[in-house]
N, C-alpha and C. Protein backbone atom coordinates (compact mmCIF):
# COMPACT_ATOMS: atom_id res chain seq x y z
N UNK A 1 86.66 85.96 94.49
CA UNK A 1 85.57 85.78 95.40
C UNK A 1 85.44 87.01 96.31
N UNK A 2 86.89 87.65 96.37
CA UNK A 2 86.31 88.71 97.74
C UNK A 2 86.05 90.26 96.81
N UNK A 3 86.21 90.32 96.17
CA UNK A 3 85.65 91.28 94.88
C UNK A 3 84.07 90.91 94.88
N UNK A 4 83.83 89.74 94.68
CA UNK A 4 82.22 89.54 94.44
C UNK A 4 81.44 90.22 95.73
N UNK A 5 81.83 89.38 96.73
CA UNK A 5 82.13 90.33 98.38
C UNK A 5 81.90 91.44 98.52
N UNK A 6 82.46 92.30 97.84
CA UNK A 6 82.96 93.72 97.89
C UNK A 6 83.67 94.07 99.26
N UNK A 7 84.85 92.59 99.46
CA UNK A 7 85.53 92.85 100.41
C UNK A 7 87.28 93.12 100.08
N UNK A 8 87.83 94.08 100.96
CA UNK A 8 89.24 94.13 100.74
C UNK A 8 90.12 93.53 100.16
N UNK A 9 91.50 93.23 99.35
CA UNK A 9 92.33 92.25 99.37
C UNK A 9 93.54 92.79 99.62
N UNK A 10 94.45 92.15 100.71
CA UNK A 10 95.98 92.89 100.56
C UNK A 10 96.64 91.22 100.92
N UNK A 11 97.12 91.37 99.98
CA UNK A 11 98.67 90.65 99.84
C UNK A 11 99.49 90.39 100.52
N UNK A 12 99.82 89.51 101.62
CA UNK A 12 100.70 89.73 102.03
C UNK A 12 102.10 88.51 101.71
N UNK A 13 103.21 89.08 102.17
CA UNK A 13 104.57 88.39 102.14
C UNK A 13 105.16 88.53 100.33
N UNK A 14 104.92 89.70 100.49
CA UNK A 14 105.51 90.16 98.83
C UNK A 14 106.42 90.38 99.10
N UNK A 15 107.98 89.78 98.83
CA UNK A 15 109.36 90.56 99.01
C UNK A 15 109.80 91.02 97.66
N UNK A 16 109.66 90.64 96.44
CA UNK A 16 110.05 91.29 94.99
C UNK A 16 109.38 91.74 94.36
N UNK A 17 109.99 92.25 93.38
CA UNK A 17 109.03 92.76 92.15
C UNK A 17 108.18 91.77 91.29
N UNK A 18 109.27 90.27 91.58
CA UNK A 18 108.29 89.46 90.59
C UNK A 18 106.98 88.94 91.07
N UNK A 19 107.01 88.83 92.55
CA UNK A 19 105.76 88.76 93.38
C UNK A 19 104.65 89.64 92.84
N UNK A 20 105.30 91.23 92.82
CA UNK A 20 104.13 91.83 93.06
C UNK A 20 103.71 92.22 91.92
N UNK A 21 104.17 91.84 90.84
CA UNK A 21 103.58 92.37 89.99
C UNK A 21 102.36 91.77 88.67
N UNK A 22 102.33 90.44 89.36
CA UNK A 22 101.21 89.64 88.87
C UNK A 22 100.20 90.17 89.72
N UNK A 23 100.22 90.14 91.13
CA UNK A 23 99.07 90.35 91.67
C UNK A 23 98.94 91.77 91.58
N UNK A 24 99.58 92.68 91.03
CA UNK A 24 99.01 94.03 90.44
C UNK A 24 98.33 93.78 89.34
N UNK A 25 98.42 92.82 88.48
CA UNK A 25 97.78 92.23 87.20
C UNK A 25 96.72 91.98 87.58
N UNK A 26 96.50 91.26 88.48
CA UNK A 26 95.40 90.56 88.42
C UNK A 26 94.03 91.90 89.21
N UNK A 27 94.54 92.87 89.75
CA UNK A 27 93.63 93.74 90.47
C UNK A 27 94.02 94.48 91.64
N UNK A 28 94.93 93.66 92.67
CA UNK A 28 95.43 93.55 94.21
C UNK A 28 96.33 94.98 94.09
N UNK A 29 95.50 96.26 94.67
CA UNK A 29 95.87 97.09 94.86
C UNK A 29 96.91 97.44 96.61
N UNK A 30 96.50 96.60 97.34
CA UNK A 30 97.10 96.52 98.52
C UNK A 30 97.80 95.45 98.78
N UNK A 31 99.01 95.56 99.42
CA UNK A 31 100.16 94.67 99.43
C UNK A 31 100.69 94.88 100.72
N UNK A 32 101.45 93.78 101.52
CA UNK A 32 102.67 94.45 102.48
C UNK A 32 103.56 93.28 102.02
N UNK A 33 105.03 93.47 102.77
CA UNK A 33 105.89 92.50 102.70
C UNK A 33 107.72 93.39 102.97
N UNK A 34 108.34 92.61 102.81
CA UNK A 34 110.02 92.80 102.98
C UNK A 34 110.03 93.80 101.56
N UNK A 35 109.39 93.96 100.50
CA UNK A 35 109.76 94.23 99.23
C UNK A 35 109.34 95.98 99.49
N UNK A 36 108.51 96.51 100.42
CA UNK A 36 108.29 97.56 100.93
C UNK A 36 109.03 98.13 102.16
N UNK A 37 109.41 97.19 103.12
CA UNK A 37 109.92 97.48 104.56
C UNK A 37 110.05 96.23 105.13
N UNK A 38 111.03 96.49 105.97
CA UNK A 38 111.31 95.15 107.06
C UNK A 38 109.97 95.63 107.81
N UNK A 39 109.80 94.71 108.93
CA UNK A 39 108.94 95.23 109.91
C UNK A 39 109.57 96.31 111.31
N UNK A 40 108.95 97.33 111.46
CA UNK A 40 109.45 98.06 112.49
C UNK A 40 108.17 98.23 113.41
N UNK A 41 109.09 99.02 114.58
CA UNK A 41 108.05 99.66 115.84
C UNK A 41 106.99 100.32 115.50
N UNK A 42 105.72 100.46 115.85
CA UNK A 42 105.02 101.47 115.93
C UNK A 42 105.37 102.86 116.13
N UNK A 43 106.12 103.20 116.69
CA UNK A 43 106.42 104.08 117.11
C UNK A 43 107.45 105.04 116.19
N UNK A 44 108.51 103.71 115.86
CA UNK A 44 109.10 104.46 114.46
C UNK A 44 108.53 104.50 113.18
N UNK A 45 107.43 103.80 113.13
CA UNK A 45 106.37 103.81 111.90
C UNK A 45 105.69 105.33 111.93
N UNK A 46 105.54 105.64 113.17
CA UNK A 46 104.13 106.84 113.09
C UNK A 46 105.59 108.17 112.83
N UNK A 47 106.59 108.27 113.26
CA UNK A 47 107.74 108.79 113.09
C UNK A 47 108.38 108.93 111.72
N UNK A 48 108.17 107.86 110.86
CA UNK A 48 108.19 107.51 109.35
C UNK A 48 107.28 108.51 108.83
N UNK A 49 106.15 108.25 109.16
CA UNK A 49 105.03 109.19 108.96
C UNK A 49 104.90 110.83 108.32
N UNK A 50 105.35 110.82 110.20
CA UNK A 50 105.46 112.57 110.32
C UNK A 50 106.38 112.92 109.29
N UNK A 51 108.08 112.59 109.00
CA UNK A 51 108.72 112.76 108.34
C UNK A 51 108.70 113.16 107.28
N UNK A 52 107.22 112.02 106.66
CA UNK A 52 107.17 111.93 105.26
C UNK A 52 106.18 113.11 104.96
N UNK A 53 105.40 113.62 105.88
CA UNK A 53 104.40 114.83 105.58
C UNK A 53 102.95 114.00 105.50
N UNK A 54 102.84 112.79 105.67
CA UNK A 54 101.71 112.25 105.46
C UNK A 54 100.79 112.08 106.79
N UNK A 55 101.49 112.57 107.86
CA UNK A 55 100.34 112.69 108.73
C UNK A 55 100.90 114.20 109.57
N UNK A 56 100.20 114.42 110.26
CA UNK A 56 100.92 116.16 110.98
C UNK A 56 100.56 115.40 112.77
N UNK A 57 101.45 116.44 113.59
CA UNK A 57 101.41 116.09 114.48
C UNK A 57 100.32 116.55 115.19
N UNK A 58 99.49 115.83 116.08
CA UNK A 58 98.37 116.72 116.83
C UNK A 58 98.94 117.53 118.58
């Protein structure tokens, strides 16, 4: 239905592989859950970030 939409879908509370990999079957390109990251700070998230080269500092 949210495809017909042409609205978003993300997944959430995926902790395994066996979770996620039906709903990669089925289309569900966006996901969060334990199976990616616990949950952290903002702050060490945007820090994650920089680290990784995926954002630069302004």
């Amino acid at each position: 239905m949210a495809r017909s939409l042409r609205m978003g879908i993300i997944a959430e509370g995926v902790e395994t592989s066996p979770l996620l990999t039906p709903l990669s079957n089925m289309g569900c390109k966006v996901a969060q859950g334990y199976y990616f990251s616990k949950p952290i700070e903002a702050e060490a998230f945007h820090r994650l970030l920089l680290e990784k080269g995926l954002i630069t500092k302004r």
